[in-house]
Protein backbone atom coordinates (compact mmCIF):
# COMPACT_ATOMS: atom_id res chain seq x y z
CA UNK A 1 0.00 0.00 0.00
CA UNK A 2 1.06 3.13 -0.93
CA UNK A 3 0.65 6.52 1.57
CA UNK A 4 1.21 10.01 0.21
CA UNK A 5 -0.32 13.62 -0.05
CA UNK A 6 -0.50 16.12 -2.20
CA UNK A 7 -0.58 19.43 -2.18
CA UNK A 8 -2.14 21.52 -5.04
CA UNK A 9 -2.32 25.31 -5.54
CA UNK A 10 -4.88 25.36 -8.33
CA UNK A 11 -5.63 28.50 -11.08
CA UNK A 12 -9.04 27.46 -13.21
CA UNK A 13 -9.82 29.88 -15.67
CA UNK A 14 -13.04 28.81 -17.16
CA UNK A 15 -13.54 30.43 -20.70
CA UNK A 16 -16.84 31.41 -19.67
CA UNK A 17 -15.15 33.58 -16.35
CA UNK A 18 -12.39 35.11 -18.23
CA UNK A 19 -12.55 38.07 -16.63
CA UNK A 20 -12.45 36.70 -13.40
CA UNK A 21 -9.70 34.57 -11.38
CA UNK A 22 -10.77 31.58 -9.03
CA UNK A 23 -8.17 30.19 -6.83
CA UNK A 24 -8.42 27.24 -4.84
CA UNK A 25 -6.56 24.53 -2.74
CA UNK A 26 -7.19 20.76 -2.39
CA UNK A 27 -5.13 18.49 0.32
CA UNK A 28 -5.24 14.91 -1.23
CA UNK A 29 -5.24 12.50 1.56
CA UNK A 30 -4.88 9.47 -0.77
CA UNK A 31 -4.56 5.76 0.40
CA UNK A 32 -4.31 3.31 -3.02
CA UNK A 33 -3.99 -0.04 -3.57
CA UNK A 34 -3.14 -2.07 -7.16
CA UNK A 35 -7.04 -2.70 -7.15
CA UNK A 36 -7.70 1.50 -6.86
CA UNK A 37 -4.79 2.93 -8.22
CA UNK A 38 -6.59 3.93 -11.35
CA UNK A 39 -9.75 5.18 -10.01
CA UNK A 40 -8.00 8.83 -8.57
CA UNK A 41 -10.65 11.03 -10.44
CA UNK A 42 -13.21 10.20 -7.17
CA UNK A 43 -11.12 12.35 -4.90
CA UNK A 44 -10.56 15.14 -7.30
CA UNK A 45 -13.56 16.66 -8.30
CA UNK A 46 -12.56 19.44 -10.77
CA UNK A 47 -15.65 22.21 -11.05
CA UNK A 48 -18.11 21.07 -13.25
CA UNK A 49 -20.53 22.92 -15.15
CA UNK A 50 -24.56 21.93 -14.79
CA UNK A 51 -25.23 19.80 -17.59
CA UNK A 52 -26.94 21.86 -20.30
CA UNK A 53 -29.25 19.04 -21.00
CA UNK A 54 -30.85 20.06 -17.51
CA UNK A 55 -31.63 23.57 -19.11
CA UNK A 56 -35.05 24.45 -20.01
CA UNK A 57 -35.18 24.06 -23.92
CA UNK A 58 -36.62 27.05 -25.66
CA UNK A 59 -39.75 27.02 -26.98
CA UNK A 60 -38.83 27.75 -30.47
CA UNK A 61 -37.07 24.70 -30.22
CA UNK A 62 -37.54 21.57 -32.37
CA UNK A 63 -37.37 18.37 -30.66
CA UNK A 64 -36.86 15.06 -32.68
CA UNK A 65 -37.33 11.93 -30.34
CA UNK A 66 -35.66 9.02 -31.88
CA UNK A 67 -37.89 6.20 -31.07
CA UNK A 68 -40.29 8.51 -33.24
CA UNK A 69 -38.48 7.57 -35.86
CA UNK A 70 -38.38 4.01 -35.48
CA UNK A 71 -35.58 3.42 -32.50
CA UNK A 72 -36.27 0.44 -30.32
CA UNK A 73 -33.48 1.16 -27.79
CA UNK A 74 -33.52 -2.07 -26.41
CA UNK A 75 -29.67 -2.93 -27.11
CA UNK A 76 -30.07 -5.38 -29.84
CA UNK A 77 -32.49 -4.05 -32.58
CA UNK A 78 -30.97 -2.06 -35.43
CA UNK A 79 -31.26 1.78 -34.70
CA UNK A 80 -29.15 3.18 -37.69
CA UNK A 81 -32.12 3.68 -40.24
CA UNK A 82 -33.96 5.60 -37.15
CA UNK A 83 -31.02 8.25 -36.32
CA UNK A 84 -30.04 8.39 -40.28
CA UNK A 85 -34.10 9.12 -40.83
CA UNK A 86 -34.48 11.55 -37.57
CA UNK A 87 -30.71 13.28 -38.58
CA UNK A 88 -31.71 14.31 -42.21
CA UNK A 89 -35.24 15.59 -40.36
CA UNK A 90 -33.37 17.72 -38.04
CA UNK A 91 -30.95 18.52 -40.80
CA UNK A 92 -33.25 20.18 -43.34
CA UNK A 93 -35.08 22.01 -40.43
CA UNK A 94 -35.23 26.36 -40.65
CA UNK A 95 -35.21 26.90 -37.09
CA UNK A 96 -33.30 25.04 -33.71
CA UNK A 97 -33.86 21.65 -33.66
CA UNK A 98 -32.92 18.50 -31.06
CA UNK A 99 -32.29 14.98 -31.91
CA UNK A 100 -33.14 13.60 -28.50
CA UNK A 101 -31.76 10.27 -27.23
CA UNK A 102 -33.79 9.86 -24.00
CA UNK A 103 -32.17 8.11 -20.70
CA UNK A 104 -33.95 5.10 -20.97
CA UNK A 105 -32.77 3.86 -24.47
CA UNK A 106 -29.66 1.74 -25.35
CA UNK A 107 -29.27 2.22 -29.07
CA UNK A 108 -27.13 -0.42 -31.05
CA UNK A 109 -25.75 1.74 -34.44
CA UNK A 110 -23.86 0.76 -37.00
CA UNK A 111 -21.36 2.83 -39.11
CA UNK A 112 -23.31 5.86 -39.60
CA UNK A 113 -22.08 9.17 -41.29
CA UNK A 114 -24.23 12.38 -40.13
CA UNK A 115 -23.45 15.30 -42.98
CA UNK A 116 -24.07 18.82 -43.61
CA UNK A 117 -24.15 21.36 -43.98
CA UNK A 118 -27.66 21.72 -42.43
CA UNK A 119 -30.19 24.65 -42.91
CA UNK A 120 -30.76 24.95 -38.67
CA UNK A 121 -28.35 24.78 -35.68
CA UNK A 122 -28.52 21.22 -34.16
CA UNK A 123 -28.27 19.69 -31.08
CA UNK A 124 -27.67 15.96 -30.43
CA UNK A 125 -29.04 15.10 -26.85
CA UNK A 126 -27.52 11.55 -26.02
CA UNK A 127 -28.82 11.37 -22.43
CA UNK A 128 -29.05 7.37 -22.62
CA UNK A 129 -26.51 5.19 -24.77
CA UNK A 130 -25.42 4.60 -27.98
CA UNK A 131 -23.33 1.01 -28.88
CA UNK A 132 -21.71 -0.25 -31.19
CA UNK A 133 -21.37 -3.68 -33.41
CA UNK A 134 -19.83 -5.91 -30.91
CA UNK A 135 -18.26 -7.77 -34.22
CA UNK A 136 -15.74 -6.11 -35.85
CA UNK A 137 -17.18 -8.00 -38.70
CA UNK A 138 -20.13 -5.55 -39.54
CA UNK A 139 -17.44 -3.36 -40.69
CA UNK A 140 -17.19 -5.41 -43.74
CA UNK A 141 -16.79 -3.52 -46.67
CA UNK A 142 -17.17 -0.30 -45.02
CA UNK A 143 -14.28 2.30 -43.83
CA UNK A 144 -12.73 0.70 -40.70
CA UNK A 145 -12.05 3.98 -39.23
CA UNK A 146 -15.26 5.53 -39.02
CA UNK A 147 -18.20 4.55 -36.63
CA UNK A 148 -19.90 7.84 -35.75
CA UNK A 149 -18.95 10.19 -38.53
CA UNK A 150 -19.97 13.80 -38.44
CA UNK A 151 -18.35 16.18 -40.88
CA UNK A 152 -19.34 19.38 -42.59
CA UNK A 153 -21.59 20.83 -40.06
CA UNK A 154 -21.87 24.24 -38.13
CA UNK A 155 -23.35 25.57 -34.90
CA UNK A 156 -23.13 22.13 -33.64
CA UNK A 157 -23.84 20.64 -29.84
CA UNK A 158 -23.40 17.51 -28.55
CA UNK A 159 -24.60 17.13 -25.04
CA UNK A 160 -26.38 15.15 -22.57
CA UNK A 161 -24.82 13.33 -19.82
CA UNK A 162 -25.47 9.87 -21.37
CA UNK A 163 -22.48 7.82 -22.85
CA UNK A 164 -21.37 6.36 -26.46
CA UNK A 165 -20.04 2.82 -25.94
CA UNK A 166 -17.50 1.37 -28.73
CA UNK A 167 -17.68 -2.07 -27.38
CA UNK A 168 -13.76 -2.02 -28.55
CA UNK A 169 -12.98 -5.75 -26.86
CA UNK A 170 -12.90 -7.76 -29.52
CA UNK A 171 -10.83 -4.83 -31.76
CA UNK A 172 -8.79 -5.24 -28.56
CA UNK A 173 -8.20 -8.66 -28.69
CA UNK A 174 -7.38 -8.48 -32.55
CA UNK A 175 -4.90 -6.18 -32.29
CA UNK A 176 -1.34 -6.56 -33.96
CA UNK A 177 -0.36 -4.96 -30.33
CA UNK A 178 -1.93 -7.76 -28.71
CA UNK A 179 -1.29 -10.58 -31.23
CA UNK A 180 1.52 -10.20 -32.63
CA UNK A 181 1.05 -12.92 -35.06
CA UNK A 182 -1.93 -10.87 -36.63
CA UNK A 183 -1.45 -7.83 -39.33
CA UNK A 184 -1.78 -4.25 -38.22
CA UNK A 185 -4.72 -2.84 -39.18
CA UNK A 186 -6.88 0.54 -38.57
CA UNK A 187 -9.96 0.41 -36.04
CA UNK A 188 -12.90 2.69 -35.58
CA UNK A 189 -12.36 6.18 -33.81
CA UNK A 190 -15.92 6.03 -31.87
CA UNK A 191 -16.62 10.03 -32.38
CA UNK A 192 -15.50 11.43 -35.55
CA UNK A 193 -15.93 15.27 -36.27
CA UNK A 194 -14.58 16.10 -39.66
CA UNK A 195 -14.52 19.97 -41.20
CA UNK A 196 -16.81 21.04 -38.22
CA UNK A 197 -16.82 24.37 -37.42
CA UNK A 198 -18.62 26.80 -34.13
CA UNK A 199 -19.27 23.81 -31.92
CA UNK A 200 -19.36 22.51 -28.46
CA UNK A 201 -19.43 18.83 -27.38
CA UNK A 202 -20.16 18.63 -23.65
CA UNK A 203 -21.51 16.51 -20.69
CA UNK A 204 -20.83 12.96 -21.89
CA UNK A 205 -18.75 9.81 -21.39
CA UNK A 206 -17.22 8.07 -24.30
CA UNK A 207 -16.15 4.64 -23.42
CA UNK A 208 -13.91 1.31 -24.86
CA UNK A 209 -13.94 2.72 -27.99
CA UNK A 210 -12.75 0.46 -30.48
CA UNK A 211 -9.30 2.59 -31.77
CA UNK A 212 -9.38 6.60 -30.64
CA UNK A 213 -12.15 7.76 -28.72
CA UNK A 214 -12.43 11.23 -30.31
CA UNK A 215 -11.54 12.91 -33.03
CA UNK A 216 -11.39 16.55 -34.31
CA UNK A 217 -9.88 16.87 -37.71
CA UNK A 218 -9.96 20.01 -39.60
CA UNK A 219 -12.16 21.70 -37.61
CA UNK A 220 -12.46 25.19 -36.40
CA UNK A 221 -13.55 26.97 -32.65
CA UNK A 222 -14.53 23.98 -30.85
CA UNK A 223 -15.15 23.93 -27.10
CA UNK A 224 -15.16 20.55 -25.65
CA UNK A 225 -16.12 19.81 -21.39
CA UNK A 226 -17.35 17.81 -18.88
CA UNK A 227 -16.23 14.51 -20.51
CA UNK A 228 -15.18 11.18 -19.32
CA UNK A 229 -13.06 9.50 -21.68
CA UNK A 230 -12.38 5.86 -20.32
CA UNK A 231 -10.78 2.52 -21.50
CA UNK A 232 -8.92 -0.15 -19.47
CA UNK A 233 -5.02 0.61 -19.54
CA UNK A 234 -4.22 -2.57 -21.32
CA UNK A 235 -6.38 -1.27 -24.24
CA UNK A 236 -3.93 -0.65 -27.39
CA UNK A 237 -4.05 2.81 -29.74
CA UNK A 238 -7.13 4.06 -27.61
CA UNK A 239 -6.26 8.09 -27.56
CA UNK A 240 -8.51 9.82 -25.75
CA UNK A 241 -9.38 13.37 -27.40
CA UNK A 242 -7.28 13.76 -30.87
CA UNK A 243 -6.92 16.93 -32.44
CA UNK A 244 -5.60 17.01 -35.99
CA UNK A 245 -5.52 20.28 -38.87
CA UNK A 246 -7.55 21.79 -36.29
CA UNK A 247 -7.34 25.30 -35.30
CA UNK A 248 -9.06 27.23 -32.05
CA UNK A 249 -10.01 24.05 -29.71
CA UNK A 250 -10.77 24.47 -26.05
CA UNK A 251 -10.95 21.58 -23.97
CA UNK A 252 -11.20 21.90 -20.11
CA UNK A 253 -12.81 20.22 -17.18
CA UNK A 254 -12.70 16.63 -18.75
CA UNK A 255 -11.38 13.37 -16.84
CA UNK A 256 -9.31 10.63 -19.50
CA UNK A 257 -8.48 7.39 -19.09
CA UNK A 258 -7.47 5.21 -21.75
CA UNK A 259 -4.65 2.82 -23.03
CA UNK A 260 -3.02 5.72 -25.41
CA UNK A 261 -2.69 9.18 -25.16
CA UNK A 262 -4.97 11.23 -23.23
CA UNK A 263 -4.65 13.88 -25.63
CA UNK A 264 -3.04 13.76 -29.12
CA UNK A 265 -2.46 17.14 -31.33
CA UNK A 266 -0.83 16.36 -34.48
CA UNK A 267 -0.13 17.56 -37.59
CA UNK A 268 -1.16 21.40 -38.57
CA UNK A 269 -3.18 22.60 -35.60
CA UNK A 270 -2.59 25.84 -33.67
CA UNK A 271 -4.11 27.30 -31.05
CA UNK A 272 -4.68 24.91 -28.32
CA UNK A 273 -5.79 25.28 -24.88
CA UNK A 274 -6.29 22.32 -22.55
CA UNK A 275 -7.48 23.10 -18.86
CA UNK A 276 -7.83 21.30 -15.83
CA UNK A 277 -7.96 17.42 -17.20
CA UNK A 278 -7.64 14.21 -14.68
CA UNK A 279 -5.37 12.30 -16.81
CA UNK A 280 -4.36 8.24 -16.43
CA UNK A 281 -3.54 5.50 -16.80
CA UNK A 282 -2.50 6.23 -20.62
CA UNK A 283 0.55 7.89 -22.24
CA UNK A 284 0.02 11.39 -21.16
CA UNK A 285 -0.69 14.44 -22.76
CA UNK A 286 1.00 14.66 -26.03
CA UNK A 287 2.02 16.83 -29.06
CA UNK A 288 2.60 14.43 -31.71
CA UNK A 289 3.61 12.53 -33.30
CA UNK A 290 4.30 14.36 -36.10
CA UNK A 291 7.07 13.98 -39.26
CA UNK A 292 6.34 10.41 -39.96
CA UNK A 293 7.22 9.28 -43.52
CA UNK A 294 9.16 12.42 -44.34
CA UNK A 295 5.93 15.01 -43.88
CA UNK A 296 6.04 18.21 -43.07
CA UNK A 297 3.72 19.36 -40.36
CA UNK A 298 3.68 22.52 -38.09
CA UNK A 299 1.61 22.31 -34.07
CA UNK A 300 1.90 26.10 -32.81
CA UNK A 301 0.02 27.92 -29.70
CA UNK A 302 -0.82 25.57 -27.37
CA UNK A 303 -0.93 25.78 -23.88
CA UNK A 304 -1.64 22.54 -20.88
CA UNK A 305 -2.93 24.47 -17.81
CA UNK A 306 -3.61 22.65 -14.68
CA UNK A 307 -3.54 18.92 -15.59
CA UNK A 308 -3.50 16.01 -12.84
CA UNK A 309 -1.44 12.94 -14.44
CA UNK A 310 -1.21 9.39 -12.56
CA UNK A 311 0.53 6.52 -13.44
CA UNK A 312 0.96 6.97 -17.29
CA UNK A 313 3.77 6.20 -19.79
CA UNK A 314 4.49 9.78 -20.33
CA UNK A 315 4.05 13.06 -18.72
CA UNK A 316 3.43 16.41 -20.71
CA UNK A 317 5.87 15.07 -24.26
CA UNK A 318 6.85 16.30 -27.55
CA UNK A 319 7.33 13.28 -30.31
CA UNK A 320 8.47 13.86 -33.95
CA UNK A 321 9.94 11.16 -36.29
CA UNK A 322 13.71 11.35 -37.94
CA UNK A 323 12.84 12.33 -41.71
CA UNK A 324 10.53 15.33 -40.73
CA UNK A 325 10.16 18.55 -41.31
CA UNK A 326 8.40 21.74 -39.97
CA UNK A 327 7.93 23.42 -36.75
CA UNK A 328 6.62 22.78 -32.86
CA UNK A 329 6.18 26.13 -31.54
CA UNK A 330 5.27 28.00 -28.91
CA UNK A 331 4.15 25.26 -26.38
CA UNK A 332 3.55 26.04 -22.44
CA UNK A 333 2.95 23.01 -20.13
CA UNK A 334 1.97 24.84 -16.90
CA UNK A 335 0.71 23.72 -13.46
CA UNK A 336 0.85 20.57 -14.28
CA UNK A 337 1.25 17.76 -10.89
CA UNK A 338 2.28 14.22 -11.37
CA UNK A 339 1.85 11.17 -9.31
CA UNK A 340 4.24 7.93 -10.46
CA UNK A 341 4.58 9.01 -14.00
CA UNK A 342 7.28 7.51 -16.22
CA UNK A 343 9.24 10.35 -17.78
CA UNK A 344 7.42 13.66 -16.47
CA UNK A 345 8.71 15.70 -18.87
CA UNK A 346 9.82 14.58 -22.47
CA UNK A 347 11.22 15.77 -25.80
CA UNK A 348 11.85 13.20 -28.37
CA UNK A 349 13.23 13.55 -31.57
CA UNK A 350 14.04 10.62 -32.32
CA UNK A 351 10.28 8.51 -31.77
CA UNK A 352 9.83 5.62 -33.38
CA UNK A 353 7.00 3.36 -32.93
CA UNK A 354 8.02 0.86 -35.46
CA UNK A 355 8.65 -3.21 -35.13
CA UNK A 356 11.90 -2.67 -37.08
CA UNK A 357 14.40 0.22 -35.59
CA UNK A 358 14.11 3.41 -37.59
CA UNK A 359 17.19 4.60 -39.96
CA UNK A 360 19.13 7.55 -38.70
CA UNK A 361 18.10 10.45 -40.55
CA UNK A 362 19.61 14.29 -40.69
CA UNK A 363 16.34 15.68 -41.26
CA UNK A 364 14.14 16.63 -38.29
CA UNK A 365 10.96 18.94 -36.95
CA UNK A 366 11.98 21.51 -35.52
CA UNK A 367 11.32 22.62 -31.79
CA UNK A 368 11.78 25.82 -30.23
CA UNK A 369 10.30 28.16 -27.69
CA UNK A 370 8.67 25.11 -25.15
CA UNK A 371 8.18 25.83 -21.75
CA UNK A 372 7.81 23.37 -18.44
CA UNK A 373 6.49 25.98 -15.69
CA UNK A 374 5.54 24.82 -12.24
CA UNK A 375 5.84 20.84 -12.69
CA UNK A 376 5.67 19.27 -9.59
CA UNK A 377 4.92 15.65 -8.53
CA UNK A 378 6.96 12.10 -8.54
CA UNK A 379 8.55 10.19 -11.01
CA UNK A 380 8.25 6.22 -11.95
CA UNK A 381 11.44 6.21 -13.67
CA UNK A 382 14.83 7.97 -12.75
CA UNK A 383 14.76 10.36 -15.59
CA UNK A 384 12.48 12.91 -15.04
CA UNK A 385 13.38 15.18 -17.71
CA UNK A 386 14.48 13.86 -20.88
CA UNK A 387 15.49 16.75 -23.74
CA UNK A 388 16.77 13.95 -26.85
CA UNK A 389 16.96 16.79 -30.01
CA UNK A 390 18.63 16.39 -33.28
CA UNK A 391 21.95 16.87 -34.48
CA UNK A 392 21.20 18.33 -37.33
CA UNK A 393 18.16 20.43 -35.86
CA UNK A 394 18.57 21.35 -32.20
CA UNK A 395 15.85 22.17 -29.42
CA UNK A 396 15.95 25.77 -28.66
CA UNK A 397 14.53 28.30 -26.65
CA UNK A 398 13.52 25.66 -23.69
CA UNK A 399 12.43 26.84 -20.25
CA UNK A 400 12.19 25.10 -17.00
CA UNK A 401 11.28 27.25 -14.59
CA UNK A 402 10.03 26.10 -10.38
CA UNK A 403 10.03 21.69 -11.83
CA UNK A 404 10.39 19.45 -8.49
CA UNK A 405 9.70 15.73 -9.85
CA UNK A 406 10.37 13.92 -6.91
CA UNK A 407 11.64 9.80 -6.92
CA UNK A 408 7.99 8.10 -6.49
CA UNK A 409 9.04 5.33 -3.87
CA UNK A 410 10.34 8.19 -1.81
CA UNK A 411 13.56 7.10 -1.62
CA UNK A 412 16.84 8.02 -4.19
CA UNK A 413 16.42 10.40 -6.64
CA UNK A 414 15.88 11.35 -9.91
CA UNK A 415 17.97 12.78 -12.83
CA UNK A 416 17.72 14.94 -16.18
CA UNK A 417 19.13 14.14 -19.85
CA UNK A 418 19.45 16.37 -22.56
CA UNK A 419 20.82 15.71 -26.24
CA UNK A 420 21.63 19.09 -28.01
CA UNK A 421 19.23 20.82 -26.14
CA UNK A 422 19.40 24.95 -25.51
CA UNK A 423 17.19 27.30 -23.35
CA UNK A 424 17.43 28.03 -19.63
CA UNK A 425 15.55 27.79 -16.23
CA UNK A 426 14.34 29.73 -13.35
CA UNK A 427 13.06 29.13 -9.60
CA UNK A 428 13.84 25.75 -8.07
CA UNK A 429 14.54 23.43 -10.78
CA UNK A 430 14.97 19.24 -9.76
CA UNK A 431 16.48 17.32 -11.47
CA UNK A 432 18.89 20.44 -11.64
CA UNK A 433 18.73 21.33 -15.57
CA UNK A 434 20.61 19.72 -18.10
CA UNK A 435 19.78 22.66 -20.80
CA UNK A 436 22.90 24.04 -22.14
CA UNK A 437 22.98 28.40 -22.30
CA UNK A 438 20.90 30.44 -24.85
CA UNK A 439 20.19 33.38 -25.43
CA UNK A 440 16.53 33.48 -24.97
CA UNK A 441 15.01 34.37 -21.67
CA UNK A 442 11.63 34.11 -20.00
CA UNK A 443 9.70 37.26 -19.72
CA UNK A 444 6.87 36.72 -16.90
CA UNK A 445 3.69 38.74 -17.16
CA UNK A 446 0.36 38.60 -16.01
CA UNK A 447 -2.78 39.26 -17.33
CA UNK A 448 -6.52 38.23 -16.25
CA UNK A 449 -4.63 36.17 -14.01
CA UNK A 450 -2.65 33.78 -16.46
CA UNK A 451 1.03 33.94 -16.37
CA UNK A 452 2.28 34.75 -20.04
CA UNK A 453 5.30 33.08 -21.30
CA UNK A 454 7.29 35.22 -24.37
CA UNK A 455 10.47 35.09 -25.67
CA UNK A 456 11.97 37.81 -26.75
């Protein structure tokens, strides 16, 4: 059994209180055994917002009840036809309309793509549950990747404090990951939102999905809250909230637990802000990867606020492949606190998540201006920081400023590498830096309440 307490100093900056700052303090008193270790979000309740399914719906409002359309929600009849039918209702509507998926129903539905762009501003209420195909096998001669596949629509919510259920087990079980005798092959992302645009997808759990839970590619001004994102640790490639060519994304107050990444941003997305997420088991919170068969891809503006991570892989980490090309750019990890994590804090240049090792290559992303500010927490392995850049393209412009990652058995201590890495640090810094002089420097400024990081 494992005794320890932490000690947070919290700053939540909701984007709906901008103008305002809330600070607050909360003494874990944690006691966790192998059976519990996983279940942390129970003692740290992050504010939540009421559920907007709880609002009173305007009267002007449309509301299109599934099983009017034909839904059984009984778990085992065929819904699709009944949300395809009740979607292109809603879809062709003038005014507001609601595509209600009441508490009571368990709706089995198959591949399904929802398309704009539609005449009204929508809102999908999923306050019971939506499953999928327990078979990969219905997938047959369909796109593997997509299950629920929303693209091209605008002034989009998806709400309702029910939960979408990927039944991924059997995906699972297939897996090249897991059998390594069997080819690798693509799985379903559960949630797919493709060249949305002025959305919000709130107050849900998305669960054992069969690959990534959700998706956000090419979209535009997102906000996404309130979700639980969960999948047994064990489960391979299951990323919780994965944000590619997207630009403008808020996600905050959300809990994610899954077998991959709790949050992926990859290639071509810019401004980024991720706020006060429960985070484990997975692989941490992660910027890539990005550069993989010689691409060149740019992630810019984003910033990791207040972020609880237990017992992952990975910390707060940068990955790019050898081969690359582009730019990671202005990225602030900030108030982040760590419980057992392997490698806190990570830059790695030279990723490769290949069966065969990867060639040495001169080409590489490059990475510059990256801040760690106010990491605190213990460490699973004894490298706690690890900066691993290119030869050929150095890490620049790094800042550590107040880092304490702490040995997690409580005994030792714990070290930092760094492989052609430049920047400086600030405050208390251990493990001491390994960052060798530049001449950038950290200017500190504040305003609203959120510490700025420039370089100048």
């Amino acid at each position: 059994m494992v005794f320890f307490s932490l000690w947070l100093n919290m700053k939540v900056i909701s984007p709906s209180l901008q103008s305002r700052k809330i600070n607050f303090e909360v003494l874990f008193s944690l006691s966790l055994t192998a059976s519990n270790a996983n279940s942390f979000e129970s003692f740290l309740q992050l504010p939540r917002r009421p559920p907007r399914s709880t609002r009173t719906r305007p009267r002007s409002e449309r509301l299109l009840h599934v099983g009017h359309f034909g839904a059984k929600g009984n778990g085992f009849t065929d819904d699709t036809k009944a949300f395809e039918d009740a979607w292109k209702t809603a879809c062709s509507s003038k005014g507001k309309t609601r595509v209600l998926v009441p508490e009571n129903y368990t709706s089995l539905v198959r591949p399904i793509d929802l398309s704009g762009p539609c005449k009204a501003r929508l809102t999908l209420q999923i306050s019971g549950t939506i499953i999928a195909p327990d078979d990969p096998d219905a997938w047959e001669g369909l796109n593997p990747r997509k299950w629920l596949y929303f693209h091209s629509v605008s002034r989009f919510t998806v709400e309702g404090g029910g939960t979408v259920n990927g039944m991924g087990q059997e995906w699972w079980r297939r897996s090249c990951k897991h059998n390594h005798s069997n080819p690798c092959r693509g799985a379903p992302t559960a949630l797919t939102f493709h060249k949305c645009k002025n959305m919000r997808v709130e107050n849900l759990s998305v669960i054992d999905s069969q690959q990534m839970h959700i998706a956000f590619t090419s979209c535009r001004r997102v906000t996404i809250s309130a979700l639980k994102v969960i999948a047994p640790g064990s489960s391979p490639n299951t990323d919780g909230i994965h944000i590619s060519a997207s630009r403008g994304i808020v996600v905050d107050n959300s809990t994610v637990s899954t077998g991959d990444d709790c949050v992926s941003i990859v290639k071509n997305s810019s401004q980024i802000s991720i706020s006060n997420i429960i985070c484990g088991p997975g692989h941490g919170i992660s910027i890539g990867s990005i550069g993989k068969s010689k691409s060149w891809e740019e992630v810019k503006d984003v910033t990791v606020d207040t972020a609880f991570i237990s017992d992952t892989a990975n910390g707060v980490r940068i990955k790019t492949w050898q081969g690359g090309s582009g730019l990671v750019s202005k990225i602030i990890f900030r108030n982040i606190n760590m419980n057992n994590v392997s490698n806190p804090i990570i830059i790695d240049q030279y990723y490769c998540d290949s069966k065969k090792p990867c060639a040495n290559q001169t080409s590489a992303v490059s990475i510059e201006k990256i801040s760690f500010v106010n990491v605190h927490g213990t460490s699973a392995t004894k490298q706690a920081i690890k900066i691993s850049c290119s030869d050929a393209s150095p890490c620049r412009n790094i800042v550590l400023q107040d880092i304490d990652l702490e040995p997690s058995k409580g005994d030792g201590y714990t070290e930092s590498f760094c492989w052609e890495a430049y920047g400086s640090s600030s405050g208390q810094v251990y493990p001491p830096s390994c960052l060798s002089g530049d001449e950038s420097f950290l200017e500190q400024s504040v305003q609203s309440g959120i510490t700025s990081v420039s370089y100048l």
